[in-house]
PDB file of N, CA and C in Angstrom:
ATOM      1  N   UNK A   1      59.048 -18.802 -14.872  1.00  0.00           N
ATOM      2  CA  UNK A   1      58.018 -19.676 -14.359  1.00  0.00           C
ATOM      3  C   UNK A   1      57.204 -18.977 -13.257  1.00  0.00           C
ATOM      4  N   UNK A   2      57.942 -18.795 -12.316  1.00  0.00           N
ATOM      5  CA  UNK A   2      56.920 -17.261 -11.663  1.00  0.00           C
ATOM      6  C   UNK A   2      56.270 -16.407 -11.831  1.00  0.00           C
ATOM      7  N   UNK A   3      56.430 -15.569 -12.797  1.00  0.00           N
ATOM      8  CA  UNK A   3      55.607 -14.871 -13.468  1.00  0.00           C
ATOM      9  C   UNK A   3      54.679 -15.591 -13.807  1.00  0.00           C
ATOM     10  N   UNK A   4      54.575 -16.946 -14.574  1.00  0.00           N
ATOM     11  CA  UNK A   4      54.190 -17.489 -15.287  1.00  0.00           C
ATOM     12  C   UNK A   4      52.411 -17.516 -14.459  1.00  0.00           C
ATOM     13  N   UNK A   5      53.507 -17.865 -13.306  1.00  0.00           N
ATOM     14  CA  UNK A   5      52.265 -18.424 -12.218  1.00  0.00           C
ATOM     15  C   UNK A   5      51.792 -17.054 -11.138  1.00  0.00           C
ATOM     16  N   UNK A   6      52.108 -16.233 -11.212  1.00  0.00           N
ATOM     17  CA  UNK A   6      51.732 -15.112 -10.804  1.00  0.00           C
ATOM     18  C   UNK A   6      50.495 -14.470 -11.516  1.00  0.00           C
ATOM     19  N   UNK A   7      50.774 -14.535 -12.891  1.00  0.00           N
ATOM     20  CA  UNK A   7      49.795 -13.791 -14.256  1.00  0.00           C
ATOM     21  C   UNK A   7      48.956 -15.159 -14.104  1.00  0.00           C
ATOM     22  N   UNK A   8      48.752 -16.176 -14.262  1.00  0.00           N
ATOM     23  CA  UNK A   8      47.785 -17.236 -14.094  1.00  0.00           C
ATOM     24  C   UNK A   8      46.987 -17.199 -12.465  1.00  0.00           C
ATOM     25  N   UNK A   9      48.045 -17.089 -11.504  1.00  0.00           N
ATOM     26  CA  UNK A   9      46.773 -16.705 -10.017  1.00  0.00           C
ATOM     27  C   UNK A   9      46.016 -15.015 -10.190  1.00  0.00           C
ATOM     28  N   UNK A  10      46.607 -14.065 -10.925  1.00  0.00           N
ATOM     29  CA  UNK A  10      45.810 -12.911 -11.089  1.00  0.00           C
ATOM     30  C   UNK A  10      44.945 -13.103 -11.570  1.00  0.00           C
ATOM     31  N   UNK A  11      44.992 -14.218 -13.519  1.00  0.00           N
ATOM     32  CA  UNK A  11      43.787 -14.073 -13.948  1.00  0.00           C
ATOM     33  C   UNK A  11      42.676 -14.989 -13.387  1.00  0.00           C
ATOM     34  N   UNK A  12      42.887 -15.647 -12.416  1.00  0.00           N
ATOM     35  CA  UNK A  12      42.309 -16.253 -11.915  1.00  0.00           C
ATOM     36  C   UNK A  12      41.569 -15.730 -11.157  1.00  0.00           C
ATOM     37  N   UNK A  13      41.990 -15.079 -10.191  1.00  0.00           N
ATOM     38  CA  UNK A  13      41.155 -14.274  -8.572  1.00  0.00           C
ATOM     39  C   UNK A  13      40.863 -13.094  -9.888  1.00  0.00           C
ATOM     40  N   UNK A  14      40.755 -12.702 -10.896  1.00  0.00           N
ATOM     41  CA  UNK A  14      40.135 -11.741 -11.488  1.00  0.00           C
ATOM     42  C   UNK A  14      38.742 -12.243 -12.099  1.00  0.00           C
ATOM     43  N   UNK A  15      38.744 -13.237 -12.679  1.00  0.00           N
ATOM     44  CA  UNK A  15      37.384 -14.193 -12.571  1.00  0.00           C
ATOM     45  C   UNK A  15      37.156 -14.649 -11.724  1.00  0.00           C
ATOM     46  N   UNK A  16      37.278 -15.109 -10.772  1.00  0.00           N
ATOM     47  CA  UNK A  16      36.780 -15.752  -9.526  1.00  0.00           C
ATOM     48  C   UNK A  16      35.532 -14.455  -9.014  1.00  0.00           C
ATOM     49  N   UNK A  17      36.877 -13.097  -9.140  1.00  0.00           N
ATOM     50  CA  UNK A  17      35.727 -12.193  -8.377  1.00  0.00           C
ATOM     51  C   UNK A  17      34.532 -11.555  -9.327  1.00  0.00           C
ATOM     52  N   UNK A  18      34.931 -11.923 -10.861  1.00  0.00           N
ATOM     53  CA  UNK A  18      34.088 -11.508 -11.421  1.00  0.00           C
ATOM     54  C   UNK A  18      32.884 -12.051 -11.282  1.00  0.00           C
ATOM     55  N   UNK A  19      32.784 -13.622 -10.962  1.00  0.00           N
ATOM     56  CA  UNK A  19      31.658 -13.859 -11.578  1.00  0.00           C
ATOM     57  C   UNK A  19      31.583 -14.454  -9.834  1.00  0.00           C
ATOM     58  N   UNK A  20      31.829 -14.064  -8.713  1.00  0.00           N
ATOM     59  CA  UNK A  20      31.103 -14.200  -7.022  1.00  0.00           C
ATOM     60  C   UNK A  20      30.500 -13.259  -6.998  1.00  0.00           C
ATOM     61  N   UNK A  21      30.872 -12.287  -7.760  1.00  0.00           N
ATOM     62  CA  UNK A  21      29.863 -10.759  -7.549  1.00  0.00           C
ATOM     63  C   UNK A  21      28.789 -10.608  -8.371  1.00  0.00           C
ATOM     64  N   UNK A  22      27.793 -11.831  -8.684  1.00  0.00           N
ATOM     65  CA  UNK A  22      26.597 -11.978  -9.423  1.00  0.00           C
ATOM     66  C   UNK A  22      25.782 -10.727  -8.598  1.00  0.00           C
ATOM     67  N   UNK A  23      25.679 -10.383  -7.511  1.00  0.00           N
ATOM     68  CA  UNK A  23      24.397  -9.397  -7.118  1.00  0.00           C
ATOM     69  C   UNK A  23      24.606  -8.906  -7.581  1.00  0.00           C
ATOM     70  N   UNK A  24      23.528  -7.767  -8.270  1.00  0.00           N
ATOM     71  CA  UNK A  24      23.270  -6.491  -8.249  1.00  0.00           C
ATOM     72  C   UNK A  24      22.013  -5.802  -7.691  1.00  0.00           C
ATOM     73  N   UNK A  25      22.019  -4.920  -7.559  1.00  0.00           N
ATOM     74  CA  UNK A  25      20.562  -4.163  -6.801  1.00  0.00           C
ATOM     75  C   UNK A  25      19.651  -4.667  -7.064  1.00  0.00           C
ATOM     76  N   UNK A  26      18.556  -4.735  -6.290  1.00  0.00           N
ATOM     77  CA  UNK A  26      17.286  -5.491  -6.408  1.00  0.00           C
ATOM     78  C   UNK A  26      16.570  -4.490  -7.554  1.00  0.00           C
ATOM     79  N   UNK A  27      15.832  -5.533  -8.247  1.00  0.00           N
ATOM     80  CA  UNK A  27      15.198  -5.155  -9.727  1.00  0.00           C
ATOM     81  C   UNK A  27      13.855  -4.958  -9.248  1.00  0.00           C
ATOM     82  N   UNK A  28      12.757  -4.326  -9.769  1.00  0.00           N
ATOM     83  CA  UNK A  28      11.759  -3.778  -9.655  1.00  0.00           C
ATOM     84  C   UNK A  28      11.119  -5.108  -9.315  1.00  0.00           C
ATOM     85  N   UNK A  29      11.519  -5.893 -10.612  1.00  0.00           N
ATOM     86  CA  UNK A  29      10.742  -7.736 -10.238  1.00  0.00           C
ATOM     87  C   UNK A  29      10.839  -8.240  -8.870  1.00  0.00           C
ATOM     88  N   UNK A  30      11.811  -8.156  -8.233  1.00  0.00           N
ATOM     89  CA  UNK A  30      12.903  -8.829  -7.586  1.00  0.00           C
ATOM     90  C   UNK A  30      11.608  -8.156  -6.287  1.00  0.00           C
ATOM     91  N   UNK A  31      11.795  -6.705  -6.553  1.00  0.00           N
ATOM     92  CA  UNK A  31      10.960  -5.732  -4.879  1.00  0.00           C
ATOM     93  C   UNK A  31       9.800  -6.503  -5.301  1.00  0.00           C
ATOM     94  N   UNK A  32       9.103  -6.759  -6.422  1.00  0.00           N
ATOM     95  CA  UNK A  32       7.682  -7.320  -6.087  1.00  0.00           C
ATOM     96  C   UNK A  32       7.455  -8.608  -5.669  1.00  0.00           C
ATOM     97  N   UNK A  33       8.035  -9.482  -6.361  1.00  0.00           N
ATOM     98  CA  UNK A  33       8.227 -10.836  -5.223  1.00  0.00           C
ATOM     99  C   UNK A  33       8.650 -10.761  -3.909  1.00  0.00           C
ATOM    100  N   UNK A  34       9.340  -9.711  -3.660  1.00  0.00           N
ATOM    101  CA  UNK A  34       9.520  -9.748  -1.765  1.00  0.00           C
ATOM    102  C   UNK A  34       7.888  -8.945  -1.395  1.00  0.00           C
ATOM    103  N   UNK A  35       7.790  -8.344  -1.949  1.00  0.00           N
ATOM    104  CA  UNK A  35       6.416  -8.052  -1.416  1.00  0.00           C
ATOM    105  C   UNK A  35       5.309  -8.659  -1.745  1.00  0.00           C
ATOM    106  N   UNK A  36       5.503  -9.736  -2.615  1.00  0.00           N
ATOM    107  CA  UNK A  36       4.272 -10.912  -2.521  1.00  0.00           C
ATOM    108  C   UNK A  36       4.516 -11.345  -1.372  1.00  0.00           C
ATOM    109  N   UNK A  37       5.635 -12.147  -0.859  1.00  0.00           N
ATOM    110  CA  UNK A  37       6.144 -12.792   0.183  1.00  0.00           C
ATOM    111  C   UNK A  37       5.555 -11.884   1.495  1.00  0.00           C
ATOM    112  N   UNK A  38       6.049 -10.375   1.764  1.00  0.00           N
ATOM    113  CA  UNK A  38       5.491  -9.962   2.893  1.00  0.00           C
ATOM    114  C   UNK A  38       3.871  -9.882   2.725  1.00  0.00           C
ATOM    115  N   UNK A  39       3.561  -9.884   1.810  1.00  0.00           N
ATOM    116  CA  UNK A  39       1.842  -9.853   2.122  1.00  0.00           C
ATOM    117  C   UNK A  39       1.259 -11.159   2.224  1.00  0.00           C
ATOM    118  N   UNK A  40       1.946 -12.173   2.195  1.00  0.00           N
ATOM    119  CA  UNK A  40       1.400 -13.542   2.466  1.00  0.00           C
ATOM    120  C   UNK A  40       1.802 -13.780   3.769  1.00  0.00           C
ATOM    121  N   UNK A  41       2.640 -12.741   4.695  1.00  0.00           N
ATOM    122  CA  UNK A  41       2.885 -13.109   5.959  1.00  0.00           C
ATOM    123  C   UNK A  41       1.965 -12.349   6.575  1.00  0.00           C
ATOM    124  N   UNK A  42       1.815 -10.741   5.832  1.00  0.00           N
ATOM    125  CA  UNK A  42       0.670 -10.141   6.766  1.00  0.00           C
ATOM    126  C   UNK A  42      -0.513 -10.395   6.832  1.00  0.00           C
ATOM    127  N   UNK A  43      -1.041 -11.095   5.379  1.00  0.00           N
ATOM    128  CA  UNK A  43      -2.179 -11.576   5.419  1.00  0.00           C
ATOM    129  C   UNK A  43      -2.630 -13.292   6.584  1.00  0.00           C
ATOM    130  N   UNK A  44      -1.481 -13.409   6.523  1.00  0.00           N
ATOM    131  CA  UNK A  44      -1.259 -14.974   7.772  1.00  0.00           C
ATOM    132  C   UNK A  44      -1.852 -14.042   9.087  1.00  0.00           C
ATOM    133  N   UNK A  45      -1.180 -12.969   9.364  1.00  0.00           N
ATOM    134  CA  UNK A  45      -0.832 -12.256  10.071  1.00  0.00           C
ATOM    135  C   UNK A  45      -2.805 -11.728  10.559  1.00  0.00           C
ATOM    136  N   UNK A  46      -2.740 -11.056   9.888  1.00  0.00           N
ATOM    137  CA  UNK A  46      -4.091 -10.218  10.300  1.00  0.00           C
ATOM    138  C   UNK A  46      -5.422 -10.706   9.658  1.00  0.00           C
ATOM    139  N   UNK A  47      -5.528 -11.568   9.149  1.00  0.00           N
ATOM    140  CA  UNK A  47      -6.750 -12.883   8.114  1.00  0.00           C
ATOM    141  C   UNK A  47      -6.898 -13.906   9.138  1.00  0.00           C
ATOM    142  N   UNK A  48      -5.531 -14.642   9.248  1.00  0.00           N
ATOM    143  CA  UNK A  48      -5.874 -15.708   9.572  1.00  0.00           C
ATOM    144  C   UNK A  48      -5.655 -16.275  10.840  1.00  0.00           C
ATOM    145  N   UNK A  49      -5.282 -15.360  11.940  1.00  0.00           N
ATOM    146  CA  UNK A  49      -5.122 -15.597  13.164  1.00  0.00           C
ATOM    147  C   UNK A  49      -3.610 -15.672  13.777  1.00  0.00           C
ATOM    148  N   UNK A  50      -2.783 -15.681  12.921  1.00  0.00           N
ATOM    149  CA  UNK A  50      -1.107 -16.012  13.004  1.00  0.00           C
ATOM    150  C   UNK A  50      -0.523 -15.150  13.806  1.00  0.00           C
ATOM    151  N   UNK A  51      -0.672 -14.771  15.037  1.00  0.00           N
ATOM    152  CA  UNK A  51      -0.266 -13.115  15.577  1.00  0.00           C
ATOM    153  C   UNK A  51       0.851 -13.438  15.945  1.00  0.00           C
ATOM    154  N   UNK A  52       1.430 -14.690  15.668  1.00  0.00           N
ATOM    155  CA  UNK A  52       3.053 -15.326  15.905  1.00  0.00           C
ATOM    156  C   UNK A  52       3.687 -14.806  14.851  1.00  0.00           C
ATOM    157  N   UNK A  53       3.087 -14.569  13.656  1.00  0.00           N
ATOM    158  CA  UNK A  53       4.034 -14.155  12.475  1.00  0.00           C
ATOM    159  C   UNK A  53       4.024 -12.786  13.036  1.00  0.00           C
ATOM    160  N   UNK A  54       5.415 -11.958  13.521  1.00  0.00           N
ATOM    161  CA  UNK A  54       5.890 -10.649  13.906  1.00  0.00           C
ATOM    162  C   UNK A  54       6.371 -10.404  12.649  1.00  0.00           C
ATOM    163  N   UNK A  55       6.455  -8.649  12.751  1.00  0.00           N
ATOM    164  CA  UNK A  55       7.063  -7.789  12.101  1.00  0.00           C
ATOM    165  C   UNK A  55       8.438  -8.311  11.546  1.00  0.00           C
ATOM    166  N   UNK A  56       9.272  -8.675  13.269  1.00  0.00           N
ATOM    167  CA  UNK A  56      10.777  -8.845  13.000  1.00  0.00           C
ATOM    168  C   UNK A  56      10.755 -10.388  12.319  1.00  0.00           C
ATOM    169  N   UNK A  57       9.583 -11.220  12.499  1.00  0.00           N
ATOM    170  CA  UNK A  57       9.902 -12.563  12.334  1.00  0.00           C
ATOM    171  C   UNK A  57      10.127 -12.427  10.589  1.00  0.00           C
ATOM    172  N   UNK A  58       8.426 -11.756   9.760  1.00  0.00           N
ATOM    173  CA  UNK A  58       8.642 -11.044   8.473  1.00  0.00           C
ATOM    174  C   UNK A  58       9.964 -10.747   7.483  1.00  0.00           C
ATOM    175  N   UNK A  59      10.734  -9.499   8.519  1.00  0.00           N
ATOM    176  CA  UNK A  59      11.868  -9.115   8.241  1.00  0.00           C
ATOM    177  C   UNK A  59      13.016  -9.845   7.671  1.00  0.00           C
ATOM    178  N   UNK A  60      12.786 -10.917   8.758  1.00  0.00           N
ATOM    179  CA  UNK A  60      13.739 -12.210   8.919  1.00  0.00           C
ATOM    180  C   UNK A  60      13.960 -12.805   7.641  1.00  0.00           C
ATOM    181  N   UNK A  61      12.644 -13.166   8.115  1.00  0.00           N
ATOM    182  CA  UNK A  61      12.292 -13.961   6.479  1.00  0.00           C
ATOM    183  C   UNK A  61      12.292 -13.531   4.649  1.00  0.00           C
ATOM    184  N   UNK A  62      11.646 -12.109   5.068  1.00  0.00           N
ATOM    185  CA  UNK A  62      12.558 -11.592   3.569  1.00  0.00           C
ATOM    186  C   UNK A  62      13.695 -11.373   3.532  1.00  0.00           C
ATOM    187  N   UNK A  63      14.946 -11.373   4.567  1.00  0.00           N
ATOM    188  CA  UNK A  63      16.348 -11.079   4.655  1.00  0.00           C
ATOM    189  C   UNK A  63      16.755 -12.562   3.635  1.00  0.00           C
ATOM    190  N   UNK A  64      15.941 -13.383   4.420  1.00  0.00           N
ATOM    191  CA  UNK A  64      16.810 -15.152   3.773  1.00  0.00           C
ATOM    192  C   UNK A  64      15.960 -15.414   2.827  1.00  0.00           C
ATOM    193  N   UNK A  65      15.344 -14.837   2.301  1.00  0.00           N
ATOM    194  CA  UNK A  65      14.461 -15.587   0.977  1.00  0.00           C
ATOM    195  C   UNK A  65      15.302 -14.726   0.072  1.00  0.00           C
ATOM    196  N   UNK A  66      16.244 -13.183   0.428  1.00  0.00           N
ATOM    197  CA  UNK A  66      16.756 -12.429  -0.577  1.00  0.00           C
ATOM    198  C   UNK A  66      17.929 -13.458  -0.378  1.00  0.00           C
ATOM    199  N   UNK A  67      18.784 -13.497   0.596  1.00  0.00           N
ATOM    200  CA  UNK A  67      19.860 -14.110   0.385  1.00  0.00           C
ATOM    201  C   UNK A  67      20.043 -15.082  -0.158  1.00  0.00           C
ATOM    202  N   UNK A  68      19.119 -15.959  -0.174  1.00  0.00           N
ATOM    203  CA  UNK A  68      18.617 -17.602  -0.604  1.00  0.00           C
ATOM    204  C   UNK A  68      18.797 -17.411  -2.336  1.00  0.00           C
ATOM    205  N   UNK A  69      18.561 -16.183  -2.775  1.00  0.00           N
ATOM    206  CA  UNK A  69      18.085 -15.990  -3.975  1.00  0.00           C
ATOM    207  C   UNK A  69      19.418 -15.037  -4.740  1.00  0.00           C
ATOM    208  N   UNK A  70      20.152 -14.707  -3.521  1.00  0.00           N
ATOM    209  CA  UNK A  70      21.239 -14.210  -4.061  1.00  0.00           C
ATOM    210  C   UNK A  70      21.222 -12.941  -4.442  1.00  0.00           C
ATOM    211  N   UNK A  71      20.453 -12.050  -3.841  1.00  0.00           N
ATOM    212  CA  UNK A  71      20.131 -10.805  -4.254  1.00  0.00           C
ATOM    213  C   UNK A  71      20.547  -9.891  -3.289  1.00  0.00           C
ATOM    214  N   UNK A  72      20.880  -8.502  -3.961  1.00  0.00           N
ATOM    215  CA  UNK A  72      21.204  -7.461  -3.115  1.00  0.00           C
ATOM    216  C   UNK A  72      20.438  -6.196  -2.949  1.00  0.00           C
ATOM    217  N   UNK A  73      19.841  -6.657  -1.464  1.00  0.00           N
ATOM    218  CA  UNK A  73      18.437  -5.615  -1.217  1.00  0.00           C
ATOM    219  C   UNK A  73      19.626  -4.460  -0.286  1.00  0.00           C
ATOM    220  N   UNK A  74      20.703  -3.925  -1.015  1.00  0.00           N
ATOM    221  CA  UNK A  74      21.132  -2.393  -0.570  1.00  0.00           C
ATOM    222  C   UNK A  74      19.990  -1.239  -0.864  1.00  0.00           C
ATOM    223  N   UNK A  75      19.344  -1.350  -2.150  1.00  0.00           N
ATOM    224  CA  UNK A  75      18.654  -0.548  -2.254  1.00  0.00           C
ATOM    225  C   UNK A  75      17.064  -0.783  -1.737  1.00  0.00           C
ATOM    226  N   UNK A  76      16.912  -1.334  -1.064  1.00  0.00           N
ATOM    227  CA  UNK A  76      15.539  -2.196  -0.791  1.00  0.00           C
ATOM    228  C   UNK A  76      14.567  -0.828  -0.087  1.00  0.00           C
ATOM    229  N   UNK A  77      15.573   0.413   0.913  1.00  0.00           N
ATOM    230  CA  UNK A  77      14.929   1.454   1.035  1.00  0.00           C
ATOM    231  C   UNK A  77      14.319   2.454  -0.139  1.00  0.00           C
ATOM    232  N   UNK A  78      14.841   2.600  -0.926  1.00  0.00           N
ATOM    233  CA  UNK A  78      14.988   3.468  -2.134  1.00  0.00           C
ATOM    234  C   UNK A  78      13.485   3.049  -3.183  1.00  0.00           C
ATOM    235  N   UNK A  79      13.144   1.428  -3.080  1.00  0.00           N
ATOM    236  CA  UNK A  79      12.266   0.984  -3.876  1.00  0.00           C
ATOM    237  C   UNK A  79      10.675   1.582  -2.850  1.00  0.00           C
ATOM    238  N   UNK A  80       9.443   1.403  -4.160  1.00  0.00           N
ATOM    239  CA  UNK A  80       8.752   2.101  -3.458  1.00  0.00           C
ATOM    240  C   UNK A  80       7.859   0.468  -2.524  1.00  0.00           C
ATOM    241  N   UNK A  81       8.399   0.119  -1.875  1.00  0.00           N
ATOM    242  CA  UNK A  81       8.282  -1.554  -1.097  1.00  0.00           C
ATOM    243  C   UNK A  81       6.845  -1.349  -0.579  1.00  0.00           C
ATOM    244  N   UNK A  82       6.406   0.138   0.532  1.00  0.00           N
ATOM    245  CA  UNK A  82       4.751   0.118   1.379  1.00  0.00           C
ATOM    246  C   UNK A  82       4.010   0.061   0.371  1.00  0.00           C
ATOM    247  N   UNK A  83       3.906   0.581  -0.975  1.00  0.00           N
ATOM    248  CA  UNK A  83       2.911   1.047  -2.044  1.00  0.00           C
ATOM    249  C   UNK A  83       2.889  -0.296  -2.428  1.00  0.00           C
ATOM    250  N   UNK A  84       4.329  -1.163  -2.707  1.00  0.00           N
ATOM    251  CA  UNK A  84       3.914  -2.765  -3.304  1.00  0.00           C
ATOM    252  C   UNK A  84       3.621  -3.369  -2.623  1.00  0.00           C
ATOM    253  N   UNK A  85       3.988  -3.641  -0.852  1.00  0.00           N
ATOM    254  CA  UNK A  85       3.181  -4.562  -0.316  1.00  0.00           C
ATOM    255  C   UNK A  85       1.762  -4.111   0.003  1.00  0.00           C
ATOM    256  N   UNK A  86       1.427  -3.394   0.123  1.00  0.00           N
ATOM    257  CA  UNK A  86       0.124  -2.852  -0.449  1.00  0.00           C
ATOM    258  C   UNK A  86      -0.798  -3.533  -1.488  1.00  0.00           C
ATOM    259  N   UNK A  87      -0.477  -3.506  -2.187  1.00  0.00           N
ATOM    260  CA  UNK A  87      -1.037  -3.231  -3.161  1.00  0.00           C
ATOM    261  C   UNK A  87      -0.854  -4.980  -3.654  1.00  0.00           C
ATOM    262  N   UNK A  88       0.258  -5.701  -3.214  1.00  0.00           N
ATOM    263  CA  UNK A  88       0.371  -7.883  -2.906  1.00  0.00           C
ATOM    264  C   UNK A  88      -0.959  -7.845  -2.053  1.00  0.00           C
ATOM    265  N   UNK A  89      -0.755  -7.321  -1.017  1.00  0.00           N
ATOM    266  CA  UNK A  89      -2.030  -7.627   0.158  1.00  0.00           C
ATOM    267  C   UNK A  89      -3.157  -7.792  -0.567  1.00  0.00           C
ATOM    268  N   UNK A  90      -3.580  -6.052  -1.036  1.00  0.00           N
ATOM    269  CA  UNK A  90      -4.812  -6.635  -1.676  1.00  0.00           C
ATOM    270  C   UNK A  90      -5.266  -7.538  -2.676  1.00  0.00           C
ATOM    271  N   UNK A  91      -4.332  -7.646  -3.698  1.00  0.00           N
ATOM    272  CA  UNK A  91      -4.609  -8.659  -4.221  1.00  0.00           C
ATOM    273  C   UNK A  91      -4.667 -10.287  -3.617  1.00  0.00           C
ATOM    274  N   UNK A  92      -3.599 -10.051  -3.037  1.00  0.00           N
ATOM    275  CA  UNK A  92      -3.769 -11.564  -2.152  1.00  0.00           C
ATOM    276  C   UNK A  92      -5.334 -11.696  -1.108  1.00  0.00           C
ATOM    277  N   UNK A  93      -5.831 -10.782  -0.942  1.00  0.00           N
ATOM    278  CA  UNK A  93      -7.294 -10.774  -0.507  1.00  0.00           C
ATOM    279  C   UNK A  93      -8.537 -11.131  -1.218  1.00  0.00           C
ATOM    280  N   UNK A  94      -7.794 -10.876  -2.891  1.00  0.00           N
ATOM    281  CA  UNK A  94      -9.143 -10.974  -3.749  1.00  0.00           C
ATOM    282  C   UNK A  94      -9.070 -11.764  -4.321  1.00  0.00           C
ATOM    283  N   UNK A  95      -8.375 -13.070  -4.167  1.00  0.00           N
ATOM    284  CA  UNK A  95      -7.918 -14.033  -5.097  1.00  0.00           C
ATOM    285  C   UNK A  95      -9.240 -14.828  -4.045  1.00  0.00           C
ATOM    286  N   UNK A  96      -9.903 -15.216  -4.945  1.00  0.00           N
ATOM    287  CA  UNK A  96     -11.477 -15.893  -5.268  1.00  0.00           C
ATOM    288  C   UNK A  96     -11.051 -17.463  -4.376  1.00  0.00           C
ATOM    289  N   UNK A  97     -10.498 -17.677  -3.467  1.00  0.00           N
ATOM    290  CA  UNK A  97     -10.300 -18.905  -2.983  1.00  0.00           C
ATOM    291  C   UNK A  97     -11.159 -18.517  -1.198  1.00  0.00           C
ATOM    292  N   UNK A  98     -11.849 -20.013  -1.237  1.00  0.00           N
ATOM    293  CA  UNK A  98     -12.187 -19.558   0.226  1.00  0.00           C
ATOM    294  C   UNK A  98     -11.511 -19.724   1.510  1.00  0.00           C
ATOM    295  N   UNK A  99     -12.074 -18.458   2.008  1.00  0.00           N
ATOM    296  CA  UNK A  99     -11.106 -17.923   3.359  1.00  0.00           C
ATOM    297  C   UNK A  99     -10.548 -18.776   4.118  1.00  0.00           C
ATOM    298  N   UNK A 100     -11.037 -19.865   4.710  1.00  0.00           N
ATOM    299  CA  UNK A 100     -10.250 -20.994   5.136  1.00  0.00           C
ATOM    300  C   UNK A 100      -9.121 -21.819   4.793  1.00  0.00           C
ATOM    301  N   UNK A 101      -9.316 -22.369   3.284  1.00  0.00           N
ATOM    302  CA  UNK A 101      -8.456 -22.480   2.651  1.00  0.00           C
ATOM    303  C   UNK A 101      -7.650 -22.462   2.426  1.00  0.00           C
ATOM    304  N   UNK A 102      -7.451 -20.964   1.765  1.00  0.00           N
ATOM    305  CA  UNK A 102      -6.799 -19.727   1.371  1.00  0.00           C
ATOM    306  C   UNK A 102      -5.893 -19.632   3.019  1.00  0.00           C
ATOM    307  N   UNK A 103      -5.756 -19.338   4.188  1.00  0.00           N
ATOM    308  CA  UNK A 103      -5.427 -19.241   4.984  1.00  0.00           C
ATOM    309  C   UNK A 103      -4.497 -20.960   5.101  1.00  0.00           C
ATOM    310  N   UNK A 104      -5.409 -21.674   4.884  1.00  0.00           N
ATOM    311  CA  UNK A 104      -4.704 -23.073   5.041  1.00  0.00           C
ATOM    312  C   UNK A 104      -3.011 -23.511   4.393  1.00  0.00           C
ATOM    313  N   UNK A 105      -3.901 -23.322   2.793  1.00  0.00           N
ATOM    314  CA  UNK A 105      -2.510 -23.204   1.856  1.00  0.00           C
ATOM    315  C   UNK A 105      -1.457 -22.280   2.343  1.00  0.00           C
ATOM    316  N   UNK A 106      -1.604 -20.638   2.354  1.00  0.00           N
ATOM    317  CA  UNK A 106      -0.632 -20.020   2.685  1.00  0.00           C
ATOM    318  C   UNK A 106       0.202 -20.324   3.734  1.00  0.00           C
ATOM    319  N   UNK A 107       0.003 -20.825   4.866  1.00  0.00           N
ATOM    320  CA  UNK A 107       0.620 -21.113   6.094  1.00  0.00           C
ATOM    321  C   UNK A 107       1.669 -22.916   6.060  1.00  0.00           C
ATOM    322  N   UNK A 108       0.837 -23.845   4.982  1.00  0.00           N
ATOM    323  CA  UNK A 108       1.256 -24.466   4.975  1.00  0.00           C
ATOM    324  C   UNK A 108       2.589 -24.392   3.948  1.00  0.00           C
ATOM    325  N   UNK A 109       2.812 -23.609   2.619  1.00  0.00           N
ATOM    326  CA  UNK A 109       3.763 -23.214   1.846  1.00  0.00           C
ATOM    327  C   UNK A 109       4.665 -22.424   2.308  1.00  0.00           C
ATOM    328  N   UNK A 110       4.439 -21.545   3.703  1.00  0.00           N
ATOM    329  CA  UNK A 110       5.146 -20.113   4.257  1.00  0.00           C
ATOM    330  C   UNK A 110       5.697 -19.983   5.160  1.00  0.00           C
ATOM    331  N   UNK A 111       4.997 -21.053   6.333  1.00  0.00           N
ATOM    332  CA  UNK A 111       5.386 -20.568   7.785  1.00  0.00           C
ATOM    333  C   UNK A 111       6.919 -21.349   8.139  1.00  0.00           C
ATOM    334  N   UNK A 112       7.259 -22.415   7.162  1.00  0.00           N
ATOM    335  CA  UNK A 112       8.489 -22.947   7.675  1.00  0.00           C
ATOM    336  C   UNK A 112       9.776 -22.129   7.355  1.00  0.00           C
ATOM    337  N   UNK A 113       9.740 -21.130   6.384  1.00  0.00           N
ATOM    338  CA  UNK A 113      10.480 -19.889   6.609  1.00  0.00           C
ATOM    339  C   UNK A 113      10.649 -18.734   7.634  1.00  0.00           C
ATOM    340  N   UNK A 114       9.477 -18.627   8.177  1.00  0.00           N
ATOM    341  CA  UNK A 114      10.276 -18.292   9.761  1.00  0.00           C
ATOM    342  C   UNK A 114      10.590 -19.160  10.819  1.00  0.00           C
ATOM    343  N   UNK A 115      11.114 -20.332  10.337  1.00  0.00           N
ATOM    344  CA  UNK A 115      11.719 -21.039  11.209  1.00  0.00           C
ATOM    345  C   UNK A 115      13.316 -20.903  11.791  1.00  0.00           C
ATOM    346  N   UNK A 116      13.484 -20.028  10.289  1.00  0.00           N
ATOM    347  CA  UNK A 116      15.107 -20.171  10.504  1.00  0.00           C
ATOM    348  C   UNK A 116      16.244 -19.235  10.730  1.00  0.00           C
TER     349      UNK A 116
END
């Protein structure tokens, strides 16, 4: 009966850990949605007057939108991240909505993530 229940708590904590260890490295998809996200803070940032949205506040906030999402940004140096938020920014600049607006919406969908 020990055994019994020994080989039943192994296979157990052997799935348990199989399937808690859902991360894996952040996917190419995965780096471009964090860098939509940082270019909707820099664009808050340097567009629309937000000089409260900081660097570290940024940081913050893509740390818990990855965690939120369950992802593992180990490799988050390795991806090419300046060239994609780059390249979110500008597009988030040319999206045909007017500047006021455009500033309005983003802040109202964004800013309660650096709250926390």
């Amino acid at each position: 009966m020990k055994k019994m229940f020994a080989l039943l708590c192994s296979v157990t904590l052997s799935f348990a850990t199989l399937f808690s260890s859902s991360a894996t490295a952040l996917t190419y998809t995965q780096a471009e949605d964090l860098a939509d996200l940082t270019a909707i803070y820099l664009f808050l940032n340097k567009d629309c007057g937000y000089e409260q949205v900081s660097k570290q506040k940024i940081e913050r906030a893509i740390f818990i939108f990855s965690r939120s999402q369950q992802w593992d940004v180990t490799n988050y140096s390795s991806l090419p991240m300046s060239q994609l938020n780059e390249d979110s920014y500008r597009d988030l600049k040319g999206i045909e909505v007017p500047h006021n607006k455009k500033c309005q919406l983003l802040a109202n969908k964004s800013l309660s993530l650096l709250d926390y």
